[in-house]
Protein backbone atom coordinates (compact mmCIF):
# COMPACT_ATOMS: atom_id res chain seq x y z
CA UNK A 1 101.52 115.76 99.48
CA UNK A 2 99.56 114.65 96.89
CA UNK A 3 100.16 111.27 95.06
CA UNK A 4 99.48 110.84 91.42
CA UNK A 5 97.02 107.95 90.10
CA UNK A 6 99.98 105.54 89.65
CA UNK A 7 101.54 105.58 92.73
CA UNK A 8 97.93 105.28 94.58
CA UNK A 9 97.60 101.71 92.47
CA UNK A 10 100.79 100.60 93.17
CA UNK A 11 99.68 101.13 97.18
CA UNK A 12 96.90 99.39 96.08
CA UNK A 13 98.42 95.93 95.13
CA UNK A 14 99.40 95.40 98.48
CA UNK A 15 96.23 95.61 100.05
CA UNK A 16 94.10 92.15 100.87
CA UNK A 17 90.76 93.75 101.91
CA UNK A 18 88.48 93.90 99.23
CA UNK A 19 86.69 96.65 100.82
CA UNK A 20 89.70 99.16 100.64
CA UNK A 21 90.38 97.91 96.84
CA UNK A 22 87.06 98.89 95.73
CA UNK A 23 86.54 102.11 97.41
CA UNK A 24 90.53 103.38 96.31
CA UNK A 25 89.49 101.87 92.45
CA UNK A 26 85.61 103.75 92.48
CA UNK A 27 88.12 106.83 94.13
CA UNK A 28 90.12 106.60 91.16
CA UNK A 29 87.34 106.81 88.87
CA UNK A 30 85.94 109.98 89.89
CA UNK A 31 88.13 112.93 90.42
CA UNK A 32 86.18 114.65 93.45
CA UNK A 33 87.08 111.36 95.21
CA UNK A 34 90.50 111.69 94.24
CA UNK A 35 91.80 112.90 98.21
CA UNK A 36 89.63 109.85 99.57
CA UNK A 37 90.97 107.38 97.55
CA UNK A 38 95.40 108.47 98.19
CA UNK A 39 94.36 108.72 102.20
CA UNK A 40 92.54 105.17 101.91
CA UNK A 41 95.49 103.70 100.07
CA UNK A 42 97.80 104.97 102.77
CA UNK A 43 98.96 102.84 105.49
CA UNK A 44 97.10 101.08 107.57
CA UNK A 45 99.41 102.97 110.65
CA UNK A 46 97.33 106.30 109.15
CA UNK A 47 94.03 105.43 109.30
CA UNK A 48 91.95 106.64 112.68
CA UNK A 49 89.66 105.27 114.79
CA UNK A 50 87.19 108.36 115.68
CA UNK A 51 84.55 107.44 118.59
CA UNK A 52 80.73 108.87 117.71
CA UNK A 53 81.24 111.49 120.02
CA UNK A 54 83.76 113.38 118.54
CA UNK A 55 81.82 112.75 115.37
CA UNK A 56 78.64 114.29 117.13
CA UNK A 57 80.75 117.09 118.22
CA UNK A 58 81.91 117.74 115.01
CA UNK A 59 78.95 117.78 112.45
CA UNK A 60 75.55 118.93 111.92
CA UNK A 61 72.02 117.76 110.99
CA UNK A 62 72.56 115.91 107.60
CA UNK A 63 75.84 115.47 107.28
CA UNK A 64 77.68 112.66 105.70
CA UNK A 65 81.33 111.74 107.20
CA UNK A 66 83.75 109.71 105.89
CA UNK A 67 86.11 108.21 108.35
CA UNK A 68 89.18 106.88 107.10
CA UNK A 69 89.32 104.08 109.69
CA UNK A 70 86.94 102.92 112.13
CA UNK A 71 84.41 104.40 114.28
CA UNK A 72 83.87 103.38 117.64
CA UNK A 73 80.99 103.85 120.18
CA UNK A 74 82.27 106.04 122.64
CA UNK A 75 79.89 108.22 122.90
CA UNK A 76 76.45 109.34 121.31
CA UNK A 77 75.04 110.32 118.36
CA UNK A 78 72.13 113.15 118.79
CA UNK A 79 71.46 113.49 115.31
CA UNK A 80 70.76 111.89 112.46
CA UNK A 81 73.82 111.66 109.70
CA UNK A 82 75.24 109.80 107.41
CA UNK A 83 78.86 108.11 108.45
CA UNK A 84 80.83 106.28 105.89
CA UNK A 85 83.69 104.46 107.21
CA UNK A 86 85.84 100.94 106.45
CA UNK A 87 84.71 99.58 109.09
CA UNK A 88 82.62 99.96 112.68
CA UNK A 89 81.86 98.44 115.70
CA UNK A 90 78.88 96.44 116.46
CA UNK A 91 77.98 98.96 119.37
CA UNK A 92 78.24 102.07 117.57
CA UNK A 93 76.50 100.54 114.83
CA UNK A 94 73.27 99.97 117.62
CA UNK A 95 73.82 103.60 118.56
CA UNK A 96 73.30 104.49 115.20
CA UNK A 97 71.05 102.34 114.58
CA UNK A 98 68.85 104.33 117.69
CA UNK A 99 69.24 107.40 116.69
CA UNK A 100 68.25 106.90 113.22
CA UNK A 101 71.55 107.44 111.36
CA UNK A 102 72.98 105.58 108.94
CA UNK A 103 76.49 103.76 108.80
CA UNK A 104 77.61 102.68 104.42
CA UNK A 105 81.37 101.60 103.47
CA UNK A 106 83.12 103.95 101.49
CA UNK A 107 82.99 102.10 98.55
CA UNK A 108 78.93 102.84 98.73
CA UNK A 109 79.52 106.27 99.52
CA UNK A 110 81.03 106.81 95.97
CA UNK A 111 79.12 104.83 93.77
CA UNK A 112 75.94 106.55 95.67
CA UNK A 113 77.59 110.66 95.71
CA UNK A 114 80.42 110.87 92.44
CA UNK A 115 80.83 114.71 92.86
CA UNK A 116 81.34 114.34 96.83
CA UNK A 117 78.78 116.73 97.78
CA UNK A 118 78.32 118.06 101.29
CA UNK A 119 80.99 115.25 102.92
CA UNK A 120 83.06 116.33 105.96
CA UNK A 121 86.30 114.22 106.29
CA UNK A 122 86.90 113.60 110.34
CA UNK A 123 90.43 112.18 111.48
């Protein structure tokens, strides 16, 4: 179901993490980010926490994920992608870190990619 601008912002005045308020109001702002924005103003019971390697598992040389969530470091990362998240753990960030991917909030991921090109949502 998809939920219109309004009811997204109304979510959105419950929230206390600045983090989520930016990247649902830079969501708003650009239509391509429109999906991103409703499933980060969701819940907090619907985000996921994805481990890196069901991430590896699912993705390919130079992709960039968004994870609605948090990632964790189950896992390895053999190659080098881009993973946007709201939030990760300090030892998946060292995995990343060693095999020369890069971890950016959500937030960054929009102000840095407005048309959403080439992201893979993972769950």
């Amino acid at each position: 179901m998809v939920a219109s601008k309004t009811t997204i912002k109304h979510r959105t005045r419950s929230k206390t993490n600045p983090q989520i308020i930016e990247a649902v109001r830079l969501g708003l702002k650009q239509s391509a980010w429109h999906s991103i924005a409703q499933a980060v103003s969701n819940s907090t019971k619907h985000y996921s926490s994805v481990n890196l390697k069901e991430i590896d598992r699912q993705t390919k040389l130079g992709d960039i994920v968004i994870v609605i969530g948090k990632v964790l470091s189950s896992g390895n990362i053999t190659k080098k992608i881009r993973i946007c998240a709201l939030g990760i753990s300090e030892s998946a960030k060292k995995k990343l870190a060693d095999s020369k991917s890069e971890f950016a909030l959500i937030a960054d991921e929009i102000k840095k990619n407005p048309k959403a090109q080439g992201i893979k949502l993972i769950r």
